[in-house]
Protein backbone atom coordinates (compact mmCIF):
# COMPACT_ATOMS: atom_id res chain seq x y z
CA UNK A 1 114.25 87.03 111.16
CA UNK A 2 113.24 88.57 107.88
CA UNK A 3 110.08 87.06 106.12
CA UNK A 4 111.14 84.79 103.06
CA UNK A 5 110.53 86.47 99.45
CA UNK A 6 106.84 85.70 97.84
CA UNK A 7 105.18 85.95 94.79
CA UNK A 8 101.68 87.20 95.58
CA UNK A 9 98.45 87.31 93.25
CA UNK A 10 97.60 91.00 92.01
CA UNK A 11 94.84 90.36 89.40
CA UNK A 12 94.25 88.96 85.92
CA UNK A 13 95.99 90.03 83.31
CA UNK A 14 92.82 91.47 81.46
CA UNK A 15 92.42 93.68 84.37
CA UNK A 16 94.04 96.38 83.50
CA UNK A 17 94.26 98.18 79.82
CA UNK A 18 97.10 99.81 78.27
CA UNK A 19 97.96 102.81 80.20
CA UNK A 20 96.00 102.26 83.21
CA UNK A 21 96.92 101.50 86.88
CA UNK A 22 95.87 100.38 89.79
CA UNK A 23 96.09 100.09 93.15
CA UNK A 24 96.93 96.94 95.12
CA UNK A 25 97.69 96.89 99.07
CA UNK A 26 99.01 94.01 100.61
CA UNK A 27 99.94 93.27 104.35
CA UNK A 28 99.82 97.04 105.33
CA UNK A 29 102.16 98.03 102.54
CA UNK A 30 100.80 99.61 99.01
CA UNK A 31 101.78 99.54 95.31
CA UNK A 32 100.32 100.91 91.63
CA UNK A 33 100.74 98.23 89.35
CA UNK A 34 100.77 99.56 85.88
CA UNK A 35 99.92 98.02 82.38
CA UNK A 36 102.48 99.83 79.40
CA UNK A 37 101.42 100.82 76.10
CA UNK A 38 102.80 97.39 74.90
CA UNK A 39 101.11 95.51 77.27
CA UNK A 40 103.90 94.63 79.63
CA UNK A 41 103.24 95.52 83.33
CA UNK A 42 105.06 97.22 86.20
CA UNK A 43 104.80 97.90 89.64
CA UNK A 44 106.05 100.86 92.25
CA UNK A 45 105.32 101.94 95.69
CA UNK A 46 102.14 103.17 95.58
CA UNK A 47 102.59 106.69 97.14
CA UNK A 48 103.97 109.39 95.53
CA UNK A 49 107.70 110.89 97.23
CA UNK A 50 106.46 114.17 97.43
CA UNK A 51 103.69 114.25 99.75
CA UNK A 52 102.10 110.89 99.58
CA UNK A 53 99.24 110.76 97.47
CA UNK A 54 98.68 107.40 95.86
CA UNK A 55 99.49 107.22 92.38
CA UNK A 56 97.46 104.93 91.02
CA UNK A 57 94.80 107.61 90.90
CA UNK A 58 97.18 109.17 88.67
CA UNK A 59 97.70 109.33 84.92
CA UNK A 60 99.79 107.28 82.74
CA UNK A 61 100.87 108.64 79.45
CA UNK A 62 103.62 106.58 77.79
CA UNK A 63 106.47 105.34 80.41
CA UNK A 64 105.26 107.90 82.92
CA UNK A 65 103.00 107.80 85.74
CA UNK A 66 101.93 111.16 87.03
CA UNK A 67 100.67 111.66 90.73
CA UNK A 68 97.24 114.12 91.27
CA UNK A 69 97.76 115.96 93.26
CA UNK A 70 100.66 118.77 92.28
CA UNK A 71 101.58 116.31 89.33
CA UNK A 72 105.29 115.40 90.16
CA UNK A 73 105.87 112.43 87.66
CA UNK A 74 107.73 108.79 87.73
CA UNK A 75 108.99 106.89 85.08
CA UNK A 76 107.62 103.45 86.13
CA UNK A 77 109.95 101.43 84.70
CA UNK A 78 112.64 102.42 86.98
CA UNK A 79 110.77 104.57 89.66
CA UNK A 80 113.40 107.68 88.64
CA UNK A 81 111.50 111.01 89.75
CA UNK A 82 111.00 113.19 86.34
CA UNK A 83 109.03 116.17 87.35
CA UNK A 84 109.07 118.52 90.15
CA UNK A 85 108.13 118.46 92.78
CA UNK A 86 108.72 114.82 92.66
CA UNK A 87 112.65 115.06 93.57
CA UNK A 88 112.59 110.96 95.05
CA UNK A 89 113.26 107.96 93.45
CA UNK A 90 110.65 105.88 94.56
CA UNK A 91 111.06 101.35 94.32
CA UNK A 92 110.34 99.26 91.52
CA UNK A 93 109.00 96.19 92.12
CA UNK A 94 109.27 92.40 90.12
CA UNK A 95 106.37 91.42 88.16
CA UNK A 96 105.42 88.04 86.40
CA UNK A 97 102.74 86.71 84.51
CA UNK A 98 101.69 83.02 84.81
CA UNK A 99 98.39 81.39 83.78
CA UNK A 100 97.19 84.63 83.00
CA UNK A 101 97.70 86.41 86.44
CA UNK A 102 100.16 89.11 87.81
CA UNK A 103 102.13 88.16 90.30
CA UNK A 104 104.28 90.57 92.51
CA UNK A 105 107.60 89.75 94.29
CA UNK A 106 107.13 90.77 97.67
C-alpha cells in the first residue's frame, strides 16, 4: 500500500532570501528548496544526477541552481539538466505557502 500524499512543514517563509537554498531531509529522502529572485520558491531532489553531491550547497544565480562539486547545473523550476556533466533531469517537487510557512507535497 502506498503512503497517502502530505504536505509537510519546510520552514518560514523569511528563511530563505532571494537566491538562496537550502537543504531539507525528510523520512530518509532529501530536497533543496529554493527561494527565486522574485520571491517565489521551489523545490528538487536534493542530490545532484551526476555524482550526488547535494545541491543546496550550491549556487543559485537566476533560474539556475548549480551543484559544487564539477558544477553541472539545473534549472529549478523544472529540474531540466543545463550544464554538463549534469546530463539527468532530476524531480520537481509542489510547494505552497500558508500562514507564512513552506509546505512541500510529499
Amino acid at each position: 500500500m502506498t503512503k497517502p500524499v502530505a504536505w509537510v512543514e519546510v520552514c518560514a517563509v523569511d528563511a530563505l532570501a532571494p537566491e538562496e537554498a537550502m537543504r531539507f531531509d525528510h523520512e530518509g529522502r532529501s530536497f533543496a528548496v529554493i527561494r527565486s529572485p522574485d520571491g517565489n520558491y521551489f523545490a528538487i531532489d536534493g542530490h545532484c544526477s551526476h555524482e550526488k553531491v547535494h545541491l543546496a550547497d550550491g549556487i543559485v544565480d537566476g533560474n539556475i541552481i548549480e551543484c559544487p562539486k564539477h558544477f553541472g547545473a539545473f534549472d529549478y523550476r523544472t529540474g531540466e539538466a543545463r550544464a554538463l556533466p549534469a546530463c539527468i533531469d532530476i524531480r520537481r517537487y509542489e510547494l505552497k505557502v500558508a500562514s507564512n510557512v513552506v509546505l512541500i507535497k510529499i
